[in-house]
N, C-alpha and C. Protein backbone atom coordinates (compact mmCIF):
# COMPACT_ATOMS: atom_id res chain seq x y z
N UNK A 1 -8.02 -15.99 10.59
CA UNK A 1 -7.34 -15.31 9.52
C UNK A 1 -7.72 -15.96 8.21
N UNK A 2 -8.39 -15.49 7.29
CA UNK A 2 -8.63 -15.75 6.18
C UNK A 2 -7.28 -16.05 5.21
N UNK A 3 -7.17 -16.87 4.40
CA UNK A 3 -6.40 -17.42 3.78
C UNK A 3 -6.50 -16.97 2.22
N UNK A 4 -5.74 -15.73 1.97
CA UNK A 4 -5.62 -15.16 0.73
C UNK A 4 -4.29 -15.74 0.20
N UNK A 5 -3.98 -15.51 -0.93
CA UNK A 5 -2.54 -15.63 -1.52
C UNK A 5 -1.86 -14.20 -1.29
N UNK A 6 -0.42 -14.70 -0.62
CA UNK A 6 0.18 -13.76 -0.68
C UNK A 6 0.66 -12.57 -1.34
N UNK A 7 0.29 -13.13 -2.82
CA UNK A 7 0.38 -12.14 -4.06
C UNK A 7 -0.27 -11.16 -3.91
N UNK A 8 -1.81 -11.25 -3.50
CA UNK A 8 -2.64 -10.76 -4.24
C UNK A 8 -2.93 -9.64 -3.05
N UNK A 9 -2.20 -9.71 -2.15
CA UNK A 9 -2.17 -9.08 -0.91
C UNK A 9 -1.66 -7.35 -0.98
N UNK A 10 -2.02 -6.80 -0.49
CA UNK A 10 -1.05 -5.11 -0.84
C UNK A 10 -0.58 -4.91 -0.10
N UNK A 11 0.67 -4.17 0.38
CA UNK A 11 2.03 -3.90 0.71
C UNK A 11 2.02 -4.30 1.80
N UNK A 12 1.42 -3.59 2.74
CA UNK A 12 0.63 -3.14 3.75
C UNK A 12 0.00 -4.17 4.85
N UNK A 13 -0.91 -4.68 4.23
CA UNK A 13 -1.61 -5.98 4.91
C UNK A 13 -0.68 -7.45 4.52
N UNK A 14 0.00 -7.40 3.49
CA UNK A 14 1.37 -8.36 3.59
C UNK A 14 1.98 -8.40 4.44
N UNK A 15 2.61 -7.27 5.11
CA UNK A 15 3.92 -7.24 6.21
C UNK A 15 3.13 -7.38 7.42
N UNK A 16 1.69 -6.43 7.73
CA UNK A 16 1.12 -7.03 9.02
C UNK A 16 0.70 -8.74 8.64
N UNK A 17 0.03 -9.17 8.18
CA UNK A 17 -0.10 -10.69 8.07
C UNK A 17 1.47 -11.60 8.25
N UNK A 18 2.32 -11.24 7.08
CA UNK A 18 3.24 -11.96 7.74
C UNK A 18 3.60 -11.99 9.15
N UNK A 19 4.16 -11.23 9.77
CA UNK A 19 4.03 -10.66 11.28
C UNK A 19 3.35 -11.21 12.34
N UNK A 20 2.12 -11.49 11.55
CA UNK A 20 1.37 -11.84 12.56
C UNK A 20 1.08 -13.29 12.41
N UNK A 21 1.45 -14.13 11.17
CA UNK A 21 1.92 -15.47 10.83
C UNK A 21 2.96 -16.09 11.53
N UNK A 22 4.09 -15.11 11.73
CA UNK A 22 5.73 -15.54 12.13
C UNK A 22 5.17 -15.79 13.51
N UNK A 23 4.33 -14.61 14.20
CA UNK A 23 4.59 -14.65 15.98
C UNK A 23 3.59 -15.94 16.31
N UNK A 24 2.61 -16.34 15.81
CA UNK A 24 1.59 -17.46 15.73
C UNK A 24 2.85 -19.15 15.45
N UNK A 25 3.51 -18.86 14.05
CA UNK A 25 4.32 -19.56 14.26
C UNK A 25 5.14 -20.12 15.51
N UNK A 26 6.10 -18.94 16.07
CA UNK A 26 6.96 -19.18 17.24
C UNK A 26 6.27 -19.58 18.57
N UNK A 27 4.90 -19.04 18.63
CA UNK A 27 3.94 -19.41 19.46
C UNK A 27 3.55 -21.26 19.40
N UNK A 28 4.03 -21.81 18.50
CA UNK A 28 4.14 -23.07 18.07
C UNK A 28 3.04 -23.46 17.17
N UNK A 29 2.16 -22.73 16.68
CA UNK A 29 0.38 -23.37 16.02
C UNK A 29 1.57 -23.77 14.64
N UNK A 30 0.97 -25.48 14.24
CA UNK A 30 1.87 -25.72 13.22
C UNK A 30 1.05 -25.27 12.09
N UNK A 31 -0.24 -25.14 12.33
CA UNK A 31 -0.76 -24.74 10.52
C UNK A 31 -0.26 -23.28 10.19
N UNK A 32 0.28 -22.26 11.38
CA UNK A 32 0.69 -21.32 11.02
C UNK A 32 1.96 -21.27 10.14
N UNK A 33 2.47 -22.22 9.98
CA UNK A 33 4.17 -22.45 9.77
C UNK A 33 4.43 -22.39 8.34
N UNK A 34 3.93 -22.85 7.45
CA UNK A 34 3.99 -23.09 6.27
C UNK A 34 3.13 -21.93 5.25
N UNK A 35 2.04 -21.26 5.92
CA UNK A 35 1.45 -19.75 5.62
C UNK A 35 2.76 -18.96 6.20
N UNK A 36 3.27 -18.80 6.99
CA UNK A 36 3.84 -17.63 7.26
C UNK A 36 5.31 -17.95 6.30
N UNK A 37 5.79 -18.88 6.11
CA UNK A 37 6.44 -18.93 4.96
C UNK A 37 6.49 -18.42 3.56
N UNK A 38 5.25 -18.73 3.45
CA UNK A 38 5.13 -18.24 2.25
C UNK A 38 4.85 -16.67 1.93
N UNK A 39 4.10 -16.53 3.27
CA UNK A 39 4.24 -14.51 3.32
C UNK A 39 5.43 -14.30 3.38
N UNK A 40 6.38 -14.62 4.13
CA UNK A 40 7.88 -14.09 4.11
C UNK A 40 8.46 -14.04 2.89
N UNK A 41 8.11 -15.39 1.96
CA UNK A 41 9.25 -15.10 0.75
C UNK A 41 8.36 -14.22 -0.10
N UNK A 42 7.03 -13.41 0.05
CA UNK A 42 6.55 -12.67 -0.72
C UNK A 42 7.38 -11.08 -0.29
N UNK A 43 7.50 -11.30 1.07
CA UNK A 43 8.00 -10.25 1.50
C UNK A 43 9.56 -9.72 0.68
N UNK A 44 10.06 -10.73 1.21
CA UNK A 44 11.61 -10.66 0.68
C UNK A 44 11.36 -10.93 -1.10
N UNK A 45 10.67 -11.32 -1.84
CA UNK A 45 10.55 -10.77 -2.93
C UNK A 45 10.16 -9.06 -3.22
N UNK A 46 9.30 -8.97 -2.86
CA UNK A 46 8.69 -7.58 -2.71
C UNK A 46 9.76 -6.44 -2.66
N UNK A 47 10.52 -6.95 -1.32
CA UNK A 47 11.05 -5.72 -0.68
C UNK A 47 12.56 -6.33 -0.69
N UNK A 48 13.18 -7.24 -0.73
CA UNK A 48 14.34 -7.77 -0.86
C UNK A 48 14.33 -8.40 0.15
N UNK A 49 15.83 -8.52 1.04
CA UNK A 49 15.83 -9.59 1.98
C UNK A 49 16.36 -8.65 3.07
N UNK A 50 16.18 -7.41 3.23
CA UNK A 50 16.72 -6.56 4.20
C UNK A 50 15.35 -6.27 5.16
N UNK A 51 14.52 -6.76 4.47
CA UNK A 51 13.19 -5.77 5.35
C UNK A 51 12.25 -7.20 6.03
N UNK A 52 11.89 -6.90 7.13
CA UNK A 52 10.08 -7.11 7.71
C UNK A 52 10.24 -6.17 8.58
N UNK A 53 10.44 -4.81 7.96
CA UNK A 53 10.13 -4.34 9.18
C UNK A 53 10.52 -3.91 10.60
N UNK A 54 11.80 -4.62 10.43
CA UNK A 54 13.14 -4.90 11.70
C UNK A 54 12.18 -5.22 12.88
N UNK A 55 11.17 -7.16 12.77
CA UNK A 55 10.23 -7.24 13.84
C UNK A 55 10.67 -8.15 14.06
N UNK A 56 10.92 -8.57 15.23
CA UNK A 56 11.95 -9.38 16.17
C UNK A 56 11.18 -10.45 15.68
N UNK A 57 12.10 -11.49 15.67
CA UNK A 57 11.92 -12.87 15.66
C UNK A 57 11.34 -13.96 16.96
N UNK A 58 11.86 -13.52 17.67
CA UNK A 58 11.95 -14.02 19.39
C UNK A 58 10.80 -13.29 19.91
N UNK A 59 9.69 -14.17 20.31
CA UNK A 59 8.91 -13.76 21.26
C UNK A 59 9.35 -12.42 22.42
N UNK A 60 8.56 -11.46 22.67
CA UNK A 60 9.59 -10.63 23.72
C UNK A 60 9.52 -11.30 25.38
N UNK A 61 10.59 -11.31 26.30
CA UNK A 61 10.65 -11.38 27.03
C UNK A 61 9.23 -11.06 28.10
N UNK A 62 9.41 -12.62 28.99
CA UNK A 62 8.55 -12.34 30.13
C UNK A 62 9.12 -11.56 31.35
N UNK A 63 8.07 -10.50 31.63
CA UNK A 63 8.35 -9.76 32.80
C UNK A 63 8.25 -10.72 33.95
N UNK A 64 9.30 -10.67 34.47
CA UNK A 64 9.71 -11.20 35.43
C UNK A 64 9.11 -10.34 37.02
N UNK A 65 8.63 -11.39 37.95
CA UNK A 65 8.15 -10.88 38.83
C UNK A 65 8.98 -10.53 40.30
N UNK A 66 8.81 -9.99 41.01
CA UNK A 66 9.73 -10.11 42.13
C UNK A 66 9.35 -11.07 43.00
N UNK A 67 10.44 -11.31 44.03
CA UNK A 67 10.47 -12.80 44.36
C UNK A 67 9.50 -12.79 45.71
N UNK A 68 9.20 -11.67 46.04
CA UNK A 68 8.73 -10.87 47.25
C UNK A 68 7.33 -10.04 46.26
N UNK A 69 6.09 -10.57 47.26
CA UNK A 69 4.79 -10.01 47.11
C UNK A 69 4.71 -8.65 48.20
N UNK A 70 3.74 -7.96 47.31
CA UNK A 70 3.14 -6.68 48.09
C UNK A 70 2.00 -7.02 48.68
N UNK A 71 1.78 -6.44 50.15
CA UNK A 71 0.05 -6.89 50.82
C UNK A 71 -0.03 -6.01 50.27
């Protein structure tokens, strides 16, 4: 991921980059942590503090397997 300023970013490729900063974040990569910060407060400048998008925070759930295999 190329490292633009969040400013200079348009609407659009802001909210996917952040997004895709946050889930890299929670995924634990620490250089992601402090970029995706700073996309967020561009976000919530931008758009206020109501919006990303309504994109979950929390990794989604692992599908769980059954406890019993198929031949």
């Amino acid at each position: 991921m190329s490292m633009t300023e969040p400013g200079s970013l348009d609407d659009e490729e802001l909210l996917n980059r952040a997004h895709q900063l946050r889930l890299l974040a929670l995924r634990g990569h620490s250089e992601a942590r402090g970029s995706a910060h700073l996309h967020e407060v561009e976000v919530r400048r931008r758009f206020g503090s109501a919006t990303t998008l309504s994109a979950p925070l929390e990794p989604a759930p692992a599908r769980r397997r059954p406890f019993w295999r198929f031949w």
